[in-house]
C-alpha atoms as a PDB file:
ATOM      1  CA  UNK A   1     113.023 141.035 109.624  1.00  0.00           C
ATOM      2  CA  UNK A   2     110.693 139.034 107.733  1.00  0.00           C
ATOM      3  CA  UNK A   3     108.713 136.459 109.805  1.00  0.00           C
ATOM      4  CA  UNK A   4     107.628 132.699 108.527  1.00  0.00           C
ATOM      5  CA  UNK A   5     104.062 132.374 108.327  1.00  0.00           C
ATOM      6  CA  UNK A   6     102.703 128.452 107.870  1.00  0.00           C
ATOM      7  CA  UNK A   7      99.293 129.125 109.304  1.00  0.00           C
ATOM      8  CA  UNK A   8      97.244 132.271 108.628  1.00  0.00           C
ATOM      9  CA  UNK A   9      93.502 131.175 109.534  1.00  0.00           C
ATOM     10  CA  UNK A  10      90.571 131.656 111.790  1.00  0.00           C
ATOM     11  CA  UNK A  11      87.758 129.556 112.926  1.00  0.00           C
ATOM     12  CA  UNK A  12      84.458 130.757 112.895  1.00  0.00           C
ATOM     13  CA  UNK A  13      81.628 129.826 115.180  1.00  0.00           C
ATOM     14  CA  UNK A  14      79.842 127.864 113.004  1.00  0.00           C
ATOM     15  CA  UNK A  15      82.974 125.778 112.515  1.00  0.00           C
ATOM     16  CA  UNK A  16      83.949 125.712 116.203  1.00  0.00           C
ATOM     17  CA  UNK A  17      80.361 124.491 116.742  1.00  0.00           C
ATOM     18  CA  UNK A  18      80.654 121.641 114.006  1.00  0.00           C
ATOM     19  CA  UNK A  19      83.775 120.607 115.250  1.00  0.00           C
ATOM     20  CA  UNK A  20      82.351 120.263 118.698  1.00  0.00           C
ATOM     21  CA  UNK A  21      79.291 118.444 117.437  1.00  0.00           C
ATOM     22  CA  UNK A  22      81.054 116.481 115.014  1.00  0.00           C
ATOM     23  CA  UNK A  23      83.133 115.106 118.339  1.00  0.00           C
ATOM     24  CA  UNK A  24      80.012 114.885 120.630  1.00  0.00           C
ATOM     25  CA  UNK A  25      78.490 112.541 117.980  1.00  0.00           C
ATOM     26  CA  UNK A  26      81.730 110.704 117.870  1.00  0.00           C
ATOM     27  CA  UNK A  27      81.431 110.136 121.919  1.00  0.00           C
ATOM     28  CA  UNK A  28      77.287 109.740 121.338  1.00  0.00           C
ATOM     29  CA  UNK A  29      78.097 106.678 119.304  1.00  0.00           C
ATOM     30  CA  UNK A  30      80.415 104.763 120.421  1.00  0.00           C
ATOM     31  CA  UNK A  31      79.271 104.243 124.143  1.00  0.00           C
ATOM     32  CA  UNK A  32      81.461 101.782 125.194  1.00  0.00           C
ATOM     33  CA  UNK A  33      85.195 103.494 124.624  1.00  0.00           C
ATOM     34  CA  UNK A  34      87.001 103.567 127.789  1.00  0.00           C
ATOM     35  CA  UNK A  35      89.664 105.537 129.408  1.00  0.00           C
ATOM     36  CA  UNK A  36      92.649 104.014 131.204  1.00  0.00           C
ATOM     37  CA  UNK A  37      94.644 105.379 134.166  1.00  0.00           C
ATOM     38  CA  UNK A  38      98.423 106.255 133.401  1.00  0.00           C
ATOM     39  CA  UNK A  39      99.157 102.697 135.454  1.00  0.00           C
ATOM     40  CA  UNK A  40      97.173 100.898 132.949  1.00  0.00           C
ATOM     41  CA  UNK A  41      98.786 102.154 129.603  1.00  0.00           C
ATOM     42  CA  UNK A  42     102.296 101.826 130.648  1.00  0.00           C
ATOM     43  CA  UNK A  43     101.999  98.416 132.441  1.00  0.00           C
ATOM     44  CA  UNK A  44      99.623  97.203 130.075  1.00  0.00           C
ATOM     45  CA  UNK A  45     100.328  94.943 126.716  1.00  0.00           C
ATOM     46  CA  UNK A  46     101.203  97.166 123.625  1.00  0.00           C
ATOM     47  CA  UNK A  47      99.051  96.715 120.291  1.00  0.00           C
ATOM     48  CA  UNK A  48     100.808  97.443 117.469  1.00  0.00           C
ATOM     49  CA  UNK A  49     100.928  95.756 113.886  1.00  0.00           C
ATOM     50  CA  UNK A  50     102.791  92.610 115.238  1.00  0.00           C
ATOM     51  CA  UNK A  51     100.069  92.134 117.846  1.00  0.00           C
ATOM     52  CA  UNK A  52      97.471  92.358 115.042  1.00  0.00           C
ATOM     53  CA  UNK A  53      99.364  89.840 113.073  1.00  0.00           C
ATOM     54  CA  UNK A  54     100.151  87.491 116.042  1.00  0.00           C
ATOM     55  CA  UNK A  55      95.783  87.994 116.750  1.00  0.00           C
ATOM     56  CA  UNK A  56      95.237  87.402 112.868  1.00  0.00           C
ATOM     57  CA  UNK A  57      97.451  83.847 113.507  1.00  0.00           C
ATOM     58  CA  UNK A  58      95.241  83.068 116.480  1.00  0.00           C
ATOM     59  CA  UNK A  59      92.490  83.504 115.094  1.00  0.00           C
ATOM     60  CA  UNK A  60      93.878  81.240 111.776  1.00  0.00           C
ATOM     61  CA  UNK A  61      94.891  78.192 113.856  1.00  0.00           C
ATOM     62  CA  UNK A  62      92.207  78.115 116.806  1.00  0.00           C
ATOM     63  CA  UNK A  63      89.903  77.191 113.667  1.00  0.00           C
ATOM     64  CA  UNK A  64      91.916  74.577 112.046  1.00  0.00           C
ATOM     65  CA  UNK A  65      93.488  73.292 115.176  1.00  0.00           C
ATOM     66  CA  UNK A  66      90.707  73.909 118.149  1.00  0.00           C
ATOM     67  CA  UNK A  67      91.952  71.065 120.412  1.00  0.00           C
ATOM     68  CA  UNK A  68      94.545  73.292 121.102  1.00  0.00           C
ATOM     69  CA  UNK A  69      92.101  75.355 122.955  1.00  0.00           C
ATOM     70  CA  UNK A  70      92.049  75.531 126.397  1.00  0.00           C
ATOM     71  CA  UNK A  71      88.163  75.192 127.829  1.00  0.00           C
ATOM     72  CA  UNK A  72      88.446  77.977 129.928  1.00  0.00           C
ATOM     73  CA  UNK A  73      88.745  80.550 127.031  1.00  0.00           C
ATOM     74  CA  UNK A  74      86.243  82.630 125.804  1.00  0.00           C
ATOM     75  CA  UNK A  75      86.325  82.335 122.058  1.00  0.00           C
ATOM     76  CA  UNK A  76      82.907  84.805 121.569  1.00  0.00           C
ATOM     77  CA  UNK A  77      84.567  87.574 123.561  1.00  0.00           C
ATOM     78  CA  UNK A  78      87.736  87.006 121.737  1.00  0.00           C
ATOM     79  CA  UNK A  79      86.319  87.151 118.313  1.00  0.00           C
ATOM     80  CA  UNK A  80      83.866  90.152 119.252  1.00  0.00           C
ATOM     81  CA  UNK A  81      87.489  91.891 120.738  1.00  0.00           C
ATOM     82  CA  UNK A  82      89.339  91.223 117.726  1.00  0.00           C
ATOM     83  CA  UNK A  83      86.287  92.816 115.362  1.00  0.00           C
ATOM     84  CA  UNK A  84      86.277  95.773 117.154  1.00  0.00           C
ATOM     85  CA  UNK A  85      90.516  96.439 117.427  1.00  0.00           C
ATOM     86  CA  UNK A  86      89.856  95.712 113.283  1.00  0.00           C
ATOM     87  CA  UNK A  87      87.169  97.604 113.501  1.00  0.00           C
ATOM     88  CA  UNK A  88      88.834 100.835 114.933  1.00  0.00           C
ATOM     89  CA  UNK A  89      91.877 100.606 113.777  1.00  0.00           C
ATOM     90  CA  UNK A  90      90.915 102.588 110.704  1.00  0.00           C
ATOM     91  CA  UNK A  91      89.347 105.755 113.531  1.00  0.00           C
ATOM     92  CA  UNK A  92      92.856 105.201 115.439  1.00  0.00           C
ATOM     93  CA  UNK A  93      94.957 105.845 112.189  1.00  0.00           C
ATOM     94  CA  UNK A  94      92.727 108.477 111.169  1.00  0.00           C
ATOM     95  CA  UNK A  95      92.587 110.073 114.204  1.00  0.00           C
ATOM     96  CA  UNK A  96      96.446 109.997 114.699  1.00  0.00           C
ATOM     97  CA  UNK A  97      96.744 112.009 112.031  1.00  0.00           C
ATOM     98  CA  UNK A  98      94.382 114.067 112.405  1.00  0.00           C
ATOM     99  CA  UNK A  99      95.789 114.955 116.473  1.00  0.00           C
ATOM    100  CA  UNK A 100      99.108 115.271 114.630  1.00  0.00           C
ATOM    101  CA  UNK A 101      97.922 117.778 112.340  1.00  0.00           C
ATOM    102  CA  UNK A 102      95.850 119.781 115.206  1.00  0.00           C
ATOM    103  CA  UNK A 103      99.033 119.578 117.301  1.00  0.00           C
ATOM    104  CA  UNK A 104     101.140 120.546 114.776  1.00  0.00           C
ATOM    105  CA  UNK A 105      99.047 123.600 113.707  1.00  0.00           C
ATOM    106  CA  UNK A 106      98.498 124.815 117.403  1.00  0.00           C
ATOM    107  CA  UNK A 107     102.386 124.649 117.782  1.00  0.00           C
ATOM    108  CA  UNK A 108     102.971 126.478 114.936  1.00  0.00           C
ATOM    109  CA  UNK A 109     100.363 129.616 115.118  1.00  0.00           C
ATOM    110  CA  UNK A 110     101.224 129.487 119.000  1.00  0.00           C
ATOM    111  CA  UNK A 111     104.755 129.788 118.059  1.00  0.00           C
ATOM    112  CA  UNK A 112     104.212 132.466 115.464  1.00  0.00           C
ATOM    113  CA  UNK A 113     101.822 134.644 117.831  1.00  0.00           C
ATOM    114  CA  UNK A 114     104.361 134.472 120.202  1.00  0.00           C
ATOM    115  CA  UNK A 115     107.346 135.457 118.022  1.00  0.00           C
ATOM    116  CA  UNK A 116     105.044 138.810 117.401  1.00  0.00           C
ATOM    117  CA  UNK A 117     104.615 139.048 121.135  1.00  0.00           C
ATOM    118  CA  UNK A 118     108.569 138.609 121.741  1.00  0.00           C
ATOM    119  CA  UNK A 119     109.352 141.687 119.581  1.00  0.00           C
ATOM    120  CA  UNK A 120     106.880 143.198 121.109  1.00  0.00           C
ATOM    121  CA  UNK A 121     108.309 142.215 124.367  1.00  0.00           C
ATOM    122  CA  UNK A 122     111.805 143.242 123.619  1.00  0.00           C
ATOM    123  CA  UNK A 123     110.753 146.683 122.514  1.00  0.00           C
ATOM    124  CA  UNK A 124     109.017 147.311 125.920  1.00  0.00           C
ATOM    125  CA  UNK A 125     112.387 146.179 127.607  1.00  0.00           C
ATOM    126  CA  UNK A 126     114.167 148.426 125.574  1.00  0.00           C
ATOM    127  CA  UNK A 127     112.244 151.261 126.244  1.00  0.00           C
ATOM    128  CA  UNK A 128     112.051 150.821 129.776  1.00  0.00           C
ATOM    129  CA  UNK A 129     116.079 150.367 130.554  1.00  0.00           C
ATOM    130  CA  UNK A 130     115.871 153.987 128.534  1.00  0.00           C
ATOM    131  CA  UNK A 131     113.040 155.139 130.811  1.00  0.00           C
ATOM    132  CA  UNK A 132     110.347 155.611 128.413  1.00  0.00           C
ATOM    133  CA  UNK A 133     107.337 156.957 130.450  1.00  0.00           C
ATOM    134  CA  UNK A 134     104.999 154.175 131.091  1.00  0.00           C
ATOM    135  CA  UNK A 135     107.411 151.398 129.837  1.00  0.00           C
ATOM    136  CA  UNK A 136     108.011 150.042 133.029  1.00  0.00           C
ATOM    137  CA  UNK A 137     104.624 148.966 134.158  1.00  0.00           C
ATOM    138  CA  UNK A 138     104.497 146.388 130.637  1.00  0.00           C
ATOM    139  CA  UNK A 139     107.672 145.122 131.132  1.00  0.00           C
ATOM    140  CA  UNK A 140     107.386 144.486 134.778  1.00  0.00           C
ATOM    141  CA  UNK A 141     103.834 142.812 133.673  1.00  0.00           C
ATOM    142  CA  UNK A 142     105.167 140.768 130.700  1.00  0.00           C
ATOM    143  CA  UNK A 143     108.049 139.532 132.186  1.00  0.00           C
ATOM    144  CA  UNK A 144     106.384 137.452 134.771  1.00  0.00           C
ATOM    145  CA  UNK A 145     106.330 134.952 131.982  1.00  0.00           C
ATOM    146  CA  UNK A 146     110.193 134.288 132.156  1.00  0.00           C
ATOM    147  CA  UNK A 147     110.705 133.326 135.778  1.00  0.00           C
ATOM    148  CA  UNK A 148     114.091 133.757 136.996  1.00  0.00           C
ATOM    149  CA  UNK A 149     114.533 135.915 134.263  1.00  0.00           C
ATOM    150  CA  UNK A 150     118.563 136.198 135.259  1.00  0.00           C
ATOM    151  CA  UNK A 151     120.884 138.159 132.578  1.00  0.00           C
ATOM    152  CA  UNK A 152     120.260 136.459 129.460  1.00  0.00           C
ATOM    153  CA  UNK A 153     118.340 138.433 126.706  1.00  0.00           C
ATOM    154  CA  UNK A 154     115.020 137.318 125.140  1.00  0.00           C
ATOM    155  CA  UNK A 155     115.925 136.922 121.423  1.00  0.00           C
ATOM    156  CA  UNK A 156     114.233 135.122 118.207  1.00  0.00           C
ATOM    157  CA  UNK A 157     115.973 131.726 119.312  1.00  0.00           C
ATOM    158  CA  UNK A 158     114.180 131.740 122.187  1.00  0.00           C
ATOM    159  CA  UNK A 159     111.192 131.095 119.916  1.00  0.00           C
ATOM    160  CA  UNK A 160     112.804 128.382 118.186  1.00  0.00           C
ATOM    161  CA  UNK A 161     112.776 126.367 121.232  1.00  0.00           C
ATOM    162  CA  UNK A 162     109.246 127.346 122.128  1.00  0.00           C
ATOM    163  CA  UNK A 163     106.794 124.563 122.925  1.00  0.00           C
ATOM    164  CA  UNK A 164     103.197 124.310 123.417  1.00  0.00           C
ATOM    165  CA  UNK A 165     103.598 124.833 127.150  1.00  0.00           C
ATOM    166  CA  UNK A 166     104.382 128.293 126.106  1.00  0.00           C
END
């Protein structure tokens, strides 16, 4: 049975250490980024291109039409706000794809190693419902990872549906 392969690398050290740096500098400079709770970000107001555009109209008509203006708004804050969501929205669309492509790449070689591991798997369970000396102990071991294991067969579909919870 011949077996897909998209991703066939390794890191080294030296990369795993300039990926970690690379990050740390990332977090070095820019201080102030925050972290909301799980509250915040789903009762919160969305960005998204319309809320740029909507900002970008704001910012357009408070300057031809500042009477309009209640006294009690910041304008500073606001304009040093809006620079910095123009500012990073070039590191958030880089970044996206960038997590995307890390994701996707963990999913995959976790998916493949564990297609190798499956076989593997099934040929222990095989030989120990034949009573292959010494079978028994693996399988007994390996199949703690499919709890309630019932009477269905671990097969190559199950990989298809294999997530990065695996």
């Amino acid at each position: 049975m011949a077996q897909k392969n998209l991703v066939s690398a390794t890191l080294t050290d030296e990369q795993k250490k300039a990926v970690k740096a690379s990050f740390q500098s990332i977090n070095d400079t820019l201080t102030f980024l925050i972290s909301l709770t799980d509250d915040q970000r789903k009762d919160g107001l969305k960005l998204g291109d319309k809320t740029v555009s909507f900002l970008e109209k704001f910012k357009m008509y408070v300057s031809t039409n500042p009477e309009f203006l209640p006294s009690y708004l910041d304008l500073t804050e606001f304009n040093k706000d809006y620079s910095l969501v123009k500012d990073l929205s070039e590191f958030v669309k880089t970044t996206s794809q960038l997590l995307q492509k890390l994701e996707d790449t963990y999913t995959e070689a976790g998916i493949e190693a564990l297609t190798v591991a499956l076989v593997y798997y099934n040929s222990v369970k095989a030989a120990a419902k034949s009573g292959t000396t010494g079978a028994q102990a693996i399988y007994e071991d390996m199949k703690k990872r499919f709890p309630g294991g019932g009477s269905s067969t671990t097969t190559d579909s199950t990989t298809t549906n294999t997530t990065t919870k695996a």
